[in-house]
C-alpha atoms as a PDB file:
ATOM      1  CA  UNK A   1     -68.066  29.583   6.701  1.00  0.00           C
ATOM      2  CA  UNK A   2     -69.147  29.424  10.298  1.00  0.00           C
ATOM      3  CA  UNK A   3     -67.994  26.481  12.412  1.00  0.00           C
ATOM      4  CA  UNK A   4     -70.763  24.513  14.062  1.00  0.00           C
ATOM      5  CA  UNK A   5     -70.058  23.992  17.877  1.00  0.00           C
ATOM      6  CA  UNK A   6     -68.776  20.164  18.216  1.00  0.00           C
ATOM      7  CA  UNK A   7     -70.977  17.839  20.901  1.00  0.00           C
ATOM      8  CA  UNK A   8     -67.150  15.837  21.771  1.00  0.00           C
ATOM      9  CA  UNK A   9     -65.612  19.250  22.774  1.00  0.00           C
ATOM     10  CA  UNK A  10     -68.661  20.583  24.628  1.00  0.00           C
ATOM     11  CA  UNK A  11     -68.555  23.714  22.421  1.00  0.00           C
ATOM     12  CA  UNK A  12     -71.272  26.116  23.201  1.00  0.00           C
ATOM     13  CA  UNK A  13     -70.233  29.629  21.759  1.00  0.00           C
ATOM     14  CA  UNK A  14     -70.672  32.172  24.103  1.00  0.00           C
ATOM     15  CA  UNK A  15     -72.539  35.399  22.681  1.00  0.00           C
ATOM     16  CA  UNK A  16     -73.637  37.673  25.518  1.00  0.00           C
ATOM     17  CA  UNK A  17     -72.149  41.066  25.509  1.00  0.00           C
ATOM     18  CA  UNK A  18     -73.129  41.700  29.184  1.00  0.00           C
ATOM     19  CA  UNK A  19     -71.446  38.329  30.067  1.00  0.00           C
ATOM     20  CA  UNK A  20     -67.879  38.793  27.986  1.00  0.00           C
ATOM     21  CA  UNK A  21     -67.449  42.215  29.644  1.00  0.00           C
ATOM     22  CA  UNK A  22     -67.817  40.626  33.088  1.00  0.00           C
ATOM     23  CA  UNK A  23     -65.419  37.844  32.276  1.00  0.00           C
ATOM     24  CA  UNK A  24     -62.906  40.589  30.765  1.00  0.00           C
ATOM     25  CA  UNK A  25     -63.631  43.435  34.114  1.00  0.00           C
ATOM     26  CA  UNK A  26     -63.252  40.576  36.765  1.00  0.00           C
ATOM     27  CA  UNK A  27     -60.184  39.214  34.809  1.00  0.00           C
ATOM     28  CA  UNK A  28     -58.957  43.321  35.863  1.00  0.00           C
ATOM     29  CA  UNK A  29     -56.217  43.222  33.013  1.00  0.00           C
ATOM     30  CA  UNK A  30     -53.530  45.952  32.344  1.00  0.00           C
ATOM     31  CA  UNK A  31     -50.624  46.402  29.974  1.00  0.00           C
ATOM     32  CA  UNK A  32     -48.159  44.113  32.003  1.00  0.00           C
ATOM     33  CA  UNK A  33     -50.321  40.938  31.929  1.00  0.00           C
ATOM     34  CA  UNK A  34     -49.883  37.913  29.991  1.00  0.00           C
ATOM     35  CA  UNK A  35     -53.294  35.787  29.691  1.00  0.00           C
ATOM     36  CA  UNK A  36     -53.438  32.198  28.965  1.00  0.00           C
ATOM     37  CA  UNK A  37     -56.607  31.735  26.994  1.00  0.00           C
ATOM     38  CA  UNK A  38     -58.618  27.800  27.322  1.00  0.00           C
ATOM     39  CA  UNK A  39     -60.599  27.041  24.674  1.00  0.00           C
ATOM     40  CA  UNK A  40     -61.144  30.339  23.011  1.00  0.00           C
ATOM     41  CA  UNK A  41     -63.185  29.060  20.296  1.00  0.00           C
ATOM     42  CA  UNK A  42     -64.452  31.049  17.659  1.00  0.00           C
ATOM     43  CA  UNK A  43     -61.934  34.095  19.129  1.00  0.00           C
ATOM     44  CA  UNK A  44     -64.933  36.304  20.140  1.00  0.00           C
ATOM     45  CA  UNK A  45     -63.212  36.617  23.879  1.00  0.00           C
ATOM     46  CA  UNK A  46     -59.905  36.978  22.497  1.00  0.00           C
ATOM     47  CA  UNK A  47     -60.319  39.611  20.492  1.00  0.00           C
ATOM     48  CA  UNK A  48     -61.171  41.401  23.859  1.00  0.00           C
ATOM     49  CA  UNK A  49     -58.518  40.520  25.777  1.00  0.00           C
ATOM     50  CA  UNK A  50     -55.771  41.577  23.392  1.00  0.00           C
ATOM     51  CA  UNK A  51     -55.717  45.227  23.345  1.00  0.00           C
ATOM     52  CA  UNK A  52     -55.466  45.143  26.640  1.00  0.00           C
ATOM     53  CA  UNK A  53     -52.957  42.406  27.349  1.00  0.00           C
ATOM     54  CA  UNK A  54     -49.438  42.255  27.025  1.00  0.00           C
ATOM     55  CA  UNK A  55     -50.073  38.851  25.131  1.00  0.00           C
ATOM     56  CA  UNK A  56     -52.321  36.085  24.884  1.00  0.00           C
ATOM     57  CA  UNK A  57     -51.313  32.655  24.796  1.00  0.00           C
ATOM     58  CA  UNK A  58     -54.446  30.655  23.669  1.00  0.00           C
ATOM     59  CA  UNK A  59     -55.262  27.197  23.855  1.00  0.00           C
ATOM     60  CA  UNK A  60     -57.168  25.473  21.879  1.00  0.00           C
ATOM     61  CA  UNK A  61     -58.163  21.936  21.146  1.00  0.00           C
ATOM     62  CA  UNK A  62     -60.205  21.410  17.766  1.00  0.00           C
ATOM     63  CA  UNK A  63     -57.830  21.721  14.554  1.00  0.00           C
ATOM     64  CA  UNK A  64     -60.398  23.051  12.572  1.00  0.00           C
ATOM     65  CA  UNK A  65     -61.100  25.831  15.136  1.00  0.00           C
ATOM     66  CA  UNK A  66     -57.173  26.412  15.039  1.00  0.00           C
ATOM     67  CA  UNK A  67     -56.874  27.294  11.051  1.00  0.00           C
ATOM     68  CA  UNK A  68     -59.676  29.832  11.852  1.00  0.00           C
ATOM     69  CA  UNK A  69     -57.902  31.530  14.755  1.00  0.00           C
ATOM     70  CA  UNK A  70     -54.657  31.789  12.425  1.00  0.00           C
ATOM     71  CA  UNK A  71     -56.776  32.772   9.479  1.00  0.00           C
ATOM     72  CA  UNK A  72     -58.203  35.769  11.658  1.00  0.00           C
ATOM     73  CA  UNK A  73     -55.742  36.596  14.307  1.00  0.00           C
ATOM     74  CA  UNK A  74     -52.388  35.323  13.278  1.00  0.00           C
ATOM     75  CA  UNK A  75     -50.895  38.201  12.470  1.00  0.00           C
ATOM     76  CA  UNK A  76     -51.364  39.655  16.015  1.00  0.00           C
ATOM     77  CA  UNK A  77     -47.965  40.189  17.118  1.00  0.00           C
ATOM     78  CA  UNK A  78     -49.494  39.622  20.674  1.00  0.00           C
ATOM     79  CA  UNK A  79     -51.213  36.366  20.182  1.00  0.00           C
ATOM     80  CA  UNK A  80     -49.930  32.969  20.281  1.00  0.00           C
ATOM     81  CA  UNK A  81     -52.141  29.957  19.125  1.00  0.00           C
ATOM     82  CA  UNK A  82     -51.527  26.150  20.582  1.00  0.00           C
ATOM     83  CA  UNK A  83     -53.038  23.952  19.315  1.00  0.00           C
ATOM     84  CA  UNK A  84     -53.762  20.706  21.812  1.00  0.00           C
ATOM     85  CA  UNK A  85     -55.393  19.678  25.279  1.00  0.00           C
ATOM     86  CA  UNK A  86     -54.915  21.535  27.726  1.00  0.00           C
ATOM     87  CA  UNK A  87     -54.648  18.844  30.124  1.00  0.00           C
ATOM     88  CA  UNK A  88     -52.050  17.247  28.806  1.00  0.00           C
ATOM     89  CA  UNK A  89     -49.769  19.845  27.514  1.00  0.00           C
ATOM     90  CA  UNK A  90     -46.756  20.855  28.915  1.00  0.00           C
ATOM     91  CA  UNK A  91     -47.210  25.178  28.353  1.00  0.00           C
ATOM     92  CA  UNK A  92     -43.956  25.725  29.358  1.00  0.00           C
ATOM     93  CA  UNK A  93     -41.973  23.700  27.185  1.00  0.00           C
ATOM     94  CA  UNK A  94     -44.430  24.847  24.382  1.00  0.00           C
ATOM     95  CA  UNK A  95     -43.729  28.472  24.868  1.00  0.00           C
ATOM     96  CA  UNK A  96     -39.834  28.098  25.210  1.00  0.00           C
ATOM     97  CA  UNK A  97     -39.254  28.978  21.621  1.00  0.00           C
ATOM     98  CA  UNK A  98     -41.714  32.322  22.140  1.00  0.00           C
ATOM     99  CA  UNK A  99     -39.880  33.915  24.912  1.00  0.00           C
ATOM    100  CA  UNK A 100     -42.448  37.266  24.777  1.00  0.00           C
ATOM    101  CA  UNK A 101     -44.754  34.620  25.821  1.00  0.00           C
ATOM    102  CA  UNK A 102     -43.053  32.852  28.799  1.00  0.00           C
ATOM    103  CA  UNK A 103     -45.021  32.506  31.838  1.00  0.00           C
ATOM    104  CA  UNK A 104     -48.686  33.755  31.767  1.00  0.00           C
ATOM    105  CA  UNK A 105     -49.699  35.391  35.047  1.00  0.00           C
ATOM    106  CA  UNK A 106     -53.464  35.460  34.693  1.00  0.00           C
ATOM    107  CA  UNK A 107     -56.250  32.655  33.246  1.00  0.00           C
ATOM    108  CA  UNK A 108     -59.420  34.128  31.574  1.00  0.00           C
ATOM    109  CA  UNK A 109     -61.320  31.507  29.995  1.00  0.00           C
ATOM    110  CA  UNK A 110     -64.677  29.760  28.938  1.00  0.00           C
ATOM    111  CA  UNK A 111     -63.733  26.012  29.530  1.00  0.00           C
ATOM    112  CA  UNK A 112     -65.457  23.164  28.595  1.00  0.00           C
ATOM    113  CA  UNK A 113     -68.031  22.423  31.674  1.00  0.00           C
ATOM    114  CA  UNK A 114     -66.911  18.125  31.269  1.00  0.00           C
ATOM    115  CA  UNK A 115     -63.656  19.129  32.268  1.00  0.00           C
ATOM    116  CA  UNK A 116     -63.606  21.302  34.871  1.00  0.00           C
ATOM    117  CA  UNK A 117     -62.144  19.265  37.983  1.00  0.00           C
ATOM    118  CA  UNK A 118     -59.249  18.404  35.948  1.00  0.00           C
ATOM    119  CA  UNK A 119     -58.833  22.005  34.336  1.00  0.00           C
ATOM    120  CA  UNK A 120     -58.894  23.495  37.843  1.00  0.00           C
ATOM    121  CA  UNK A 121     -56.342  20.948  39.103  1.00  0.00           C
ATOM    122  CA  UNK A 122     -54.112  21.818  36.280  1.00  0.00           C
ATOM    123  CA  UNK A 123     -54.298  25.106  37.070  1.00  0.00           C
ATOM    124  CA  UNK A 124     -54.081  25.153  41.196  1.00  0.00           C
ATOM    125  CA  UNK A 125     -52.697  21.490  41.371  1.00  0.00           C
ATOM    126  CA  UNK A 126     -53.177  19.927  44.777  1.00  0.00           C
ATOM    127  CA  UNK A 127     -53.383  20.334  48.411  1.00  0.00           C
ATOM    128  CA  UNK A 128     -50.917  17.744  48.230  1.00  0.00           C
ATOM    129  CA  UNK A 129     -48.948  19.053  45.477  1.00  0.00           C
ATOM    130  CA  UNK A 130     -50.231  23.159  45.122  1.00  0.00           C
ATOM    131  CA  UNK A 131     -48.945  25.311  41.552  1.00  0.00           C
ATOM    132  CA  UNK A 132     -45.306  25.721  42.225  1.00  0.00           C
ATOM    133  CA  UNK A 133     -45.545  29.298  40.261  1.00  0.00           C
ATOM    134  CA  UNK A 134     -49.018  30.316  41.040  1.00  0.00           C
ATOM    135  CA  UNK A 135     -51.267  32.599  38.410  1.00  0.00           C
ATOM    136  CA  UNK A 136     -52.237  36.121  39.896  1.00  0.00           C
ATOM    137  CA  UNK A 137     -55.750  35.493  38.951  1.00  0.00           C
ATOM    138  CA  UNK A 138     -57.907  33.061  37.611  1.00  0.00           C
ATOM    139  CA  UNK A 139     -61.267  34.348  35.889  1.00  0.00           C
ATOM    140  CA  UNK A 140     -63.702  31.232  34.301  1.00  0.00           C
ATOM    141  CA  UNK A 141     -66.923  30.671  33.132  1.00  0.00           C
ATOM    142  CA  UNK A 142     -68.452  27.117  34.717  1.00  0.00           C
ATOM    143  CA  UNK A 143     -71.640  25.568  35.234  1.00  0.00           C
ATOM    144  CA  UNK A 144     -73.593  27.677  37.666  1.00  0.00           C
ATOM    145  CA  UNK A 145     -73.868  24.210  40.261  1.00  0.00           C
ATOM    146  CA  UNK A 146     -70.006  23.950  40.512  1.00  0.00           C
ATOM    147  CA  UNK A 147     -69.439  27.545  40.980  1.00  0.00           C
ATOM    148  CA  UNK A 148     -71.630  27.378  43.980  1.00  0.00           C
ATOM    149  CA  UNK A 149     -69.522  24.719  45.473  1.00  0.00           C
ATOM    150  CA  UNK A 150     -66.453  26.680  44.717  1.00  0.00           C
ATOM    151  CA  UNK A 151     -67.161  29.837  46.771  1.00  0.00           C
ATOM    152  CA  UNK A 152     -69.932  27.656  48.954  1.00  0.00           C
ATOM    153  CA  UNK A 153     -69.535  28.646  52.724  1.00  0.00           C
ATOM    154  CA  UNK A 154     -69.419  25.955  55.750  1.00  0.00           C
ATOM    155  CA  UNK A 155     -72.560  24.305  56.539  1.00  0.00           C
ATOM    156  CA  UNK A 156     -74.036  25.269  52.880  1.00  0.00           C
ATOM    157  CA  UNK A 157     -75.717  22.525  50.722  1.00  0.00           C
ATOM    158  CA  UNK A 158     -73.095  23.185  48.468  1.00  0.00           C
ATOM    159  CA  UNK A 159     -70.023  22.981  50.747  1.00  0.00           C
ATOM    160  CA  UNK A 160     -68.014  19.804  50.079  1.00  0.00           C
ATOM    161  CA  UNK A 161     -64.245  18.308  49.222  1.00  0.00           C
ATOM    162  CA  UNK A 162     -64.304  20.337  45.822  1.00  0.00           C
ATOM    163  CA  UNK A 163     -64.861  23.395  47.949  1.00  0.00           C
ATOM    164  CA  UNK A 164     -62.180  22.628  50.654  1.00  0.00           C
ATOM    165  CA  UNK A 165     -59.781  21.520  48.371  1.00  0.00           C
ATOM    166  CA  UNK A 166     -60.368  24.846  46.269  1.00  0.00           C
ATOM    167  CA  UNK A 167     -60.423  27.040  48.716  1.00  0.00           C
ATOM    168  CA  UNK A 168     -56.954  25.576  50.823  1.00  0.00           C
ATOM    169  CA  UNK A 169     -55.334  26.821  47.787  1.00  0.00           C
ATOM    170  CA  UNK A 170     -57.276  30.179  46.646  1.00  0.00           C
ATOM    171  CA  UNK A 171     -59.560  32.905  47.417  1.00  0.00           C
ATOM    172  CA  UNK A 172     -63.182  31.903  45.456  1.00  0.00           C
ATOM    173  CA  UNK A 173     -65.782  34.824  44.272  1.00  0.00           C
ATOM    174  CA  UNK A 174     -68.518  34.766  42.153  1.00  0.00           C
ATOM    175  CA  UNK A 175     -68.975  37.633  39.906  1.00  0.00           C
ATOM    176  CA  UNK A 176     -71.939  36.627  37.964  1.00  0.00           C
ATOM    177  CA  UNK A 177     -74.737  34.378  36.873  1.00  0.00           C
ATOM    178  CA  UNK A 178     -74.877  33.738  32.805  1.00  0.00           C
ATOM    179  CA  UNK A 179     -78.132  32.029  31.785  1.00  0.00           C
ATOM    180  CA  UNK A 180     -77.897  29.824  29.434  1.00  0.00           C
ATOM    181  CA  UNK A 181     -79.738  32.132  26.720  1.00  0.00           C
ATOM    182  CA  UNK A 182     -76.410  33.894  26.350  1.00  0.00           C
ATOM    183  CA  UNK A 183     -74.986  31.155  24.116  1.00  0.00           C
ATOM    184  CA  UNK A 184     -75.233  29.016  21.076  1.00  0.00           C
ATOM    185  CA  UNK A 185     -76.353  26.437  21.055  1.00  0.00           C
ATOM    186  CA  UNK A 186     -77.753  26.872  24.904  1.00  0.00           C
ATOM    187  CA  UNK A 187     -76.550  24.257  27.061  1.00  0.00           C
ATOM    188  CA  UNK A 188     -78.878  22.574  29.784  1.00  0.00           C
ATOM    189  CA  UNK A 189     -77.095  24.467  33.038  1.00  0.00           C
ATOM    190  CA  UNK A 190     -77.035  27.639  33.642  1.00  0.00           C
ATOM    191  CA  UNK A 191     -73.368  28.832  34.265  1.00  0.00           C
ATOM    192  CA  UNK A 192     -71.430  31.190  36.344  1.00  0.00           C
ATOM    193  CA  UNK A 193     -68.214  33.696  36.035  1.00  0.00           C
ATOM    194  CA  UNK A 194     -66.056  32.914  39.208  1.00  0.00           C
ATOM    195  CA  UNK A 195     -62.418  34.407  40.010  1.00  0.00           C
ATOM    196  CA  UNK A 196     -60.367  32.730  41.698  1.00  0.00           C
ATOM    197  CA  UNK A 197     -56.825  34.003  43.780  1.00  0.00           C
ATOM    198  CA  UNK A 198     -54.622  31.734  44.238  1.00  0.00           C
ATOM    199  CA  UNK A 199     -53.092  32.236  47.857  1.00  0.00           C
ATOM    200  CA  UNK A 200     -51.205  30.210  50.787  1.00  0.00           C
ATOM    201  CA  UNK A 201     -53.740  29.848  53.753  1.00  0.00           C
ATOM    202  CA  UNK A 202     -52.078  30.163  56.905  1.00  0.00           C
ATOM    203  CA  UNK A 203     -51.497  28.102  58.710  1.00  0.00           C
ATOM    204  CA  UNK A 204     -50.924  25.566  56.327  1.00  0.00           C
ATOM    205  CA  UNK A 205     -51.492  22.228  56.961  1.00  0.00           C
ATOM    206  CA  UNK A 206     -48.321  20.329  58.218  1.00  0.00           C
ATOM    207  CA  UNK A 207     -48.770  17.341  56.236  1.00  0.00           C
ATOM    208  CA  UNK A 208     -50.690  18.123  53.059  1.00  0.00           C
ATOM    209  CA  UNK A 209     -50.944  14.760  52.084  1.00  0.00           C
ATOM    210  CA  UNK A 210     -52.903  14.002  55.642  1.00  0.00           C
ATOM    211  CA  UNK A 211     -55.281  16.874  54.861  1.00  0.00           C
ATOM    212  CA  UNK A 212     -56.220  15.660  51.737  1.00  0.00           C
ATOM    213  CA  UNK A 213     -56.873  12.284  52.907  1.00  0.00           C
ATOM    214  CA  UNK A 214     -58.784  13.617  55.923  1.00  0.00           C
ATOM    215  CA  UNK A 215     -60.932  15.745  53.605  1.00  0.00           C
ATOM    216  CA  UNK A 216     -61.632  12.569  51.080  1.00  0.00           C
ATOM    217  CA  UNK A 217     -62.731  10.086  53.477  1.00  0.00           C
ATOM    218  CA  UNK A 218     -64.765  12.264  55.557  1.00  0.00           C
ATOM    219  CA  UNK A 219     -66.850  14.005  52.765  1.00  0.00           C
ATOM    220  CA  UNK A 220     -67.071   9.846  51.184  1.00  0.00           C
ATOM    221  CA  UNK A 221     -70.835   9.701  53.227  1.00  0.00           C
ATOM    222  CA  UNK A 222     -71.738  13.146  53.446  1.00  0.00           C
ATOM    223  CA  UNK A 223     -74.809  12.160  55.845  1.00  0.00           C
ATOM    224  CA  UNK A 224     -72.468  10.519  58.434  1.00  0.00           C
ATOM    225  CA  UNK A 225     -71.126  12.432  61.214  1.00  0.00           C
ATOM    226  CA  UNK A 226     -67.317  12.668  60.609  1.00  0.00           C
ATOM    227  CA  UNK A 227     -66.458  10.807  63.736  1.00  0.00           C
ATOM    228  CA  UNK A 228     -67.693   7.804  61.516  1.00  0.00           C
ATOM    229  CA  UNK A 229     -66.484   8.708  58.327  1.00  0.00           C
ATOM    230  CA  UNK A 230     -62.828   9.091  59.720  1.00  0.00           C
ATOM    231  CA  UNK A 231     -63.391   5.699  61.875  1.00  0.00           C
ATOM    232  CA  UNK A 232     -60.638   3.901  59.534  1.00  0.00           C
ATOM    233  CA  UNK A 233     -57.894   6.201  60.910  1.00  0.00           C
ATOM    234  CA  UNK A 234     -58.387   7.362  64.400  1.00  0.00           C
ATOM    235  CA  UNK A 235     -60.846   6.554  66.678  1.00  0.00           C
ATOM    236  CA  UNK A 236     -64.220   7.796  67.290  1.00  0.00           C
ATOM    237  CA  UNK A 237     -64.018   8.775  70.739  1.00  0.00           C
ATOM    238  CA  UNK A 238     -60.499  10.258  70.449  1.00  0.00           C
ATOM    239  CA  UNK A 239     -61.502  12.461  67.381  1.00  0.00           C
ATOM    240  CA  UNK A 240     -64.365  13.437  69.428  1.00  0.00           C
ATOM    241  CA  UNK A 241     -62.368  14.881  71.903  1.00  0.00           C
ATOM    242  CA  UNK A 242     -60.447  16.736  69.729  1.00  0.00           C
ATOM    243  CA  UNK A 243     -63.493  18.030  67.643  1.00  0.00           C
ATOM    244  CA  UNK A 244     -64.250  19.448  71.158  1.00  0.00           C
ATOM    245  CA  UNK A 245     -60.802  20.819  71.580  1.00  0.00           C
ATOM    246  CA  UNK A 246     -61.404  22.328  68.764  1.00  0.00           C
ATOM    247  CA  UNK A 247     -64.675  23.782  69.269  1.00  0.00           C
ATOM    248  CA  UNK A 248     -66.643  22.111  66.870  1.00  0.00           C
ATOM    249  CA  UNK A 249     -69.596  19.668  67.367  1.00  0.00           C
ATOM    250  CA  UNK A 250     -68.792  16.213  68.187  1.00  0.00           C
ATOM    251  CA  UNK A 251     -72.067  15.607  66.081  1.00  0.00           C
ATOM    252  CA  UNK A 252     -70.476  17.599  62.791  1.00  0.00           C
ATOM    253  CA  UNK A 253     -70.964  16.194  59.621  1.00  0.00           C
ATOM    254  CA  UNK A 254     -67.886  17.134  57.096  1.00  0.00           C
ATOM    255  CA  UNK A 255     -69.347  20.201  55.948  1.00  0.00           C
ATOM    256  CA  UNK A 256     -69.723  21.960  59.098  1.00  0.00           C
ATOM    257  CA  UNK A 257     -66.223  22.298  59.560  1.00  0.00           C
ATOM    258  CA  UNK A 258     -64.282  25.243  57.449  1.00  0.00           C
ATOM    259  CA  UNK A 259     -61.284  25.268  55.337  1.00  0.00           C
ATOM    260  CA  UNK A 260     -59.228  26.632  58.528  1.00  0.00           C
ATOM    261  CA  UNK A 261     -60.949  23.959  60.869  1.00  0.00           C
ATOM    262  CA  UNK A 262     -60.398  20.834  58.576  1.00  0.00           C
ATOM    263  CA  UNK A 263     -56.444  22.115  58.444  1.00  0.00           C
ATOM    264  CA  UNK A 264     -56.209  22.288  62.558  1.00  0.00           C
ATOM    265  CA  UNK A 265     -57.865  19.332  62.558  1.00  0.00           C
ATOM    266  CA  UNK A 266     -55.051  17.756  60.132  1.00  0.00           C
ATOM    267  CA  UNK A 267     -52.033  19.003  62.152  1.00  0.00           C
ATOM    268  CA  UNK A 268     -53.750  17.658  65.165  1.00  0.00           C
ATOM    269  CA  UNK A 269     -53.852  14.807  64.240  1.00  0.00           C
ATOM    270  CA  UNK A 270     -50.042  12.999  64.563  1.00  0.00           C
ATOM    271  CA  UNK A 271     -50.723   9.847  62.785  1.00  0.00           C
ATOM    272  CA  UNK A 272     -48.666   9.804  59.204  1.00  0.00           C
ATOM    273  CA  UNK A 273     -51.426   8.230  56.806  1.00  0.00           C
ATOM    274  CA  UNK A 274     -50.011   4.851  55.863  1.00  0.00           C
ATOM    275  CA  UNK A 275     -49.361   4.457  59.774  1.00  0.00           C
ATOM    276  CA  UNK A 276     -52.638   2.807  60.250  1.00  0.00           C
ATOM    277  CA  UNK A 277     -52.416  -1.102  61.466  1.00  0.00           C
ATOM    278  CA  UNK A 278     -53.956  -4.060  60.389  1.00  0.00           C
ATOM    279  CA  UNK A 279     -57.322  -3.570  62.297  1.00  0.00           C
ATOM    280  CA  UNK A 280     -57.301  -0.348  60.198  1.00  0.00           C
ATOM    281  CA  UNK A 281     -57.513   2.079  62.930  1.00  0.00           C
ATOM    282  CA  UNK A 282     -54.739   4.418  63.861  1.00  0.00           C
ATOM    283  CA  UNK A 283     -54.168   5.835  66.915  1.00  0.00           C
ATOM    284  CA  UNK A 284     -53.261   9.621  67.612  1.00  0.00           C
END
C-alpha cells in the first residue's frame, strides 16, 4: 500500500531521476564512507546510496514510514534505521550498540524545508559553539530561496546572518536547481541541491561569541548602515574609523561586508559583549 506524504512532516516524495543522481554525484561517495540519511522517506534515495556506501545510518521520523523501511530494507546488512527527530536525538548514543555504524562522515539528505535552520545547526552547530567532529561533506536538498542565501556572495540580495553564519563554518556550493515538478505532491518553492564543507576559516574570530553577536545585531535592520545597527555596543564614530581601517565603507550596510571582513571586524573590536554599561554603549 503506498504511504501518502503527511502535511505535519512536510513530506513531499522526491521522484526525479535527474535530481537523485545529482544529490548522490555531489554527495561523491566511495567504499569508506558512512552516510547519515534525514528523512529518507519512502527509501527511494537510500536505495542509491547503499551500494556505494560503507553504511547508511537513516533517520527517520514518521513510525509508519519506519515499518516500511524495515519491511523493504531491513535485511541490508549496511543499513541502520532510527526511528525519531532528528533534532532531538542524540546519534551517538543511538549508534553505540551498532559499532559498524559509529560516526558517519558524510550527510546526504532531502530534509524537511520547515526545519532547515535548526537541521543545519545540528549539523554545523554554531559560530559560537562549531561541530566538535565535523562531517566531510554535507549534500541537501532545500528550498531554492535558502540555498541562495547559503552560497549568496557579499553585497547580494540574498547575503545575510544565515549566510555569514554558514559560511564562518563551511565552504557553500550549489549544484543544482530541482523544480518543483520533480516531486509528489509538488510543493510551492522550487528547491535546490547545495553541498556544503565544513572547514575552519582562518583567521578565526577571537571571540566567537562577539562575532555572533556582531553579526545578529547588525543584520536586525538590514536597511540601516551598520554604524547604526551596532550603536548599542560601540560607538558610531569609533566603528567608523575602524570600518575605514579596514577598508570598507563607513556607509556599509551589513551585507557589504564578507565573512572574512565581519571576523576582522570582531577581533577588532576589544570590548567582551556583556561589557557594555548602563547607557548601553561600549567603548573599544
Amino acid at each position: 500500500m503506498e504511504h501518502r506524504p503527511r502535511k505535519q512532516f512536510a513530506q513531499h516524495w522526491l521522484k526525479s531521476d535527474k535530481a537523485l543522481n545529482q544529490i548522490v554525484q555531489a554527495a561523491e561517495i566511495t567504499q569508506c564512507d558512512r552516510i547519515l540519511e534525514i528523512g529518507p522517506g519512502t527509501g527511494i534515495l537510500t536505495r542509491r546510496l547503499l551500494p556505494l556506501a560503507q553504511s547508511v545510518v537513516a533517520v527517520e521520523i514518521d513510525r509508519d514510514l519506519c515499518q516500511l523501511l524495515a519491511k523493504q530494507l531491513g535485511k541490508t546488512e549496511n543499513f541502520l534505521l532510527l526511528q525519531g527527530d532528528i533534532l532531538s536525538l542524540d546519534l551517538a548514543s543511538q549508534l553505540t550498540p551498532f559499532p559498524a555504524f559509529h560516526n558517519p562522515n558524510k550527510v546526504v539528505a532531502n530534509i524537511p524545508y520547515n526545519i532547515t535552520g535548526p537541521i543545519l545547526e545540528k549539523l554545523l552547530g554554531t559560530i559560537t559553539n562549531p561541530a566538535t567532529e565535523p562531517f566531510d561533506s554535507i549534500v541537501l536538498l532545500v528550498q531554492k530561496e535558502v540555498a541562495e542565501r547559503l552560497y549568496a556572495q557579499p553585497s547580494s540580495r540574498a547575503f545575510g546572518a544565515l549566510s555569514v553564519r554558514v559560511q564562518y563554518l563551511a565552504e557553500c556550493e550549489l549544484i543544482s536547481l530541482v523544480p518543483a515538478g520533480a516531486f509528489h505532491p509538488p510543493p510551492k518553492v522550487d528547491s535546490a541541491v547545495v553541498r556544503l564543507r565544513p572547514r575552519k576559516l582562518s583567521p578565526a574570530a577571537n571571540d566567537p561569541r562577539r562575532l555572533e553577536t556582531l553579526v545578529n545585531l547588525g543584520f536586525a535592520a538590514k536597511r540601516k548602515m551598520l554604524r547604526n545597527n551596532l550603536k548599542s555596543i560601540v560607538d558610531r564614530d569609533r566603528l567608523t574609523q575602524l570600518l575605514e581601517q579596514l577598508e570598507v565603507n563607513p556607509q556599509a550596510r551589513a551585507e557589504d561586508l564578507s565573512v572574512a571582513q565581519w571576523v576582522a571586524l570582531s577581533n577588532t573590536l576589544r570590548v567582551r559583549v556583556g561589557e557594555a554599561g548602563e547607557a548601553g554603549e561600549a567603548r573599544v
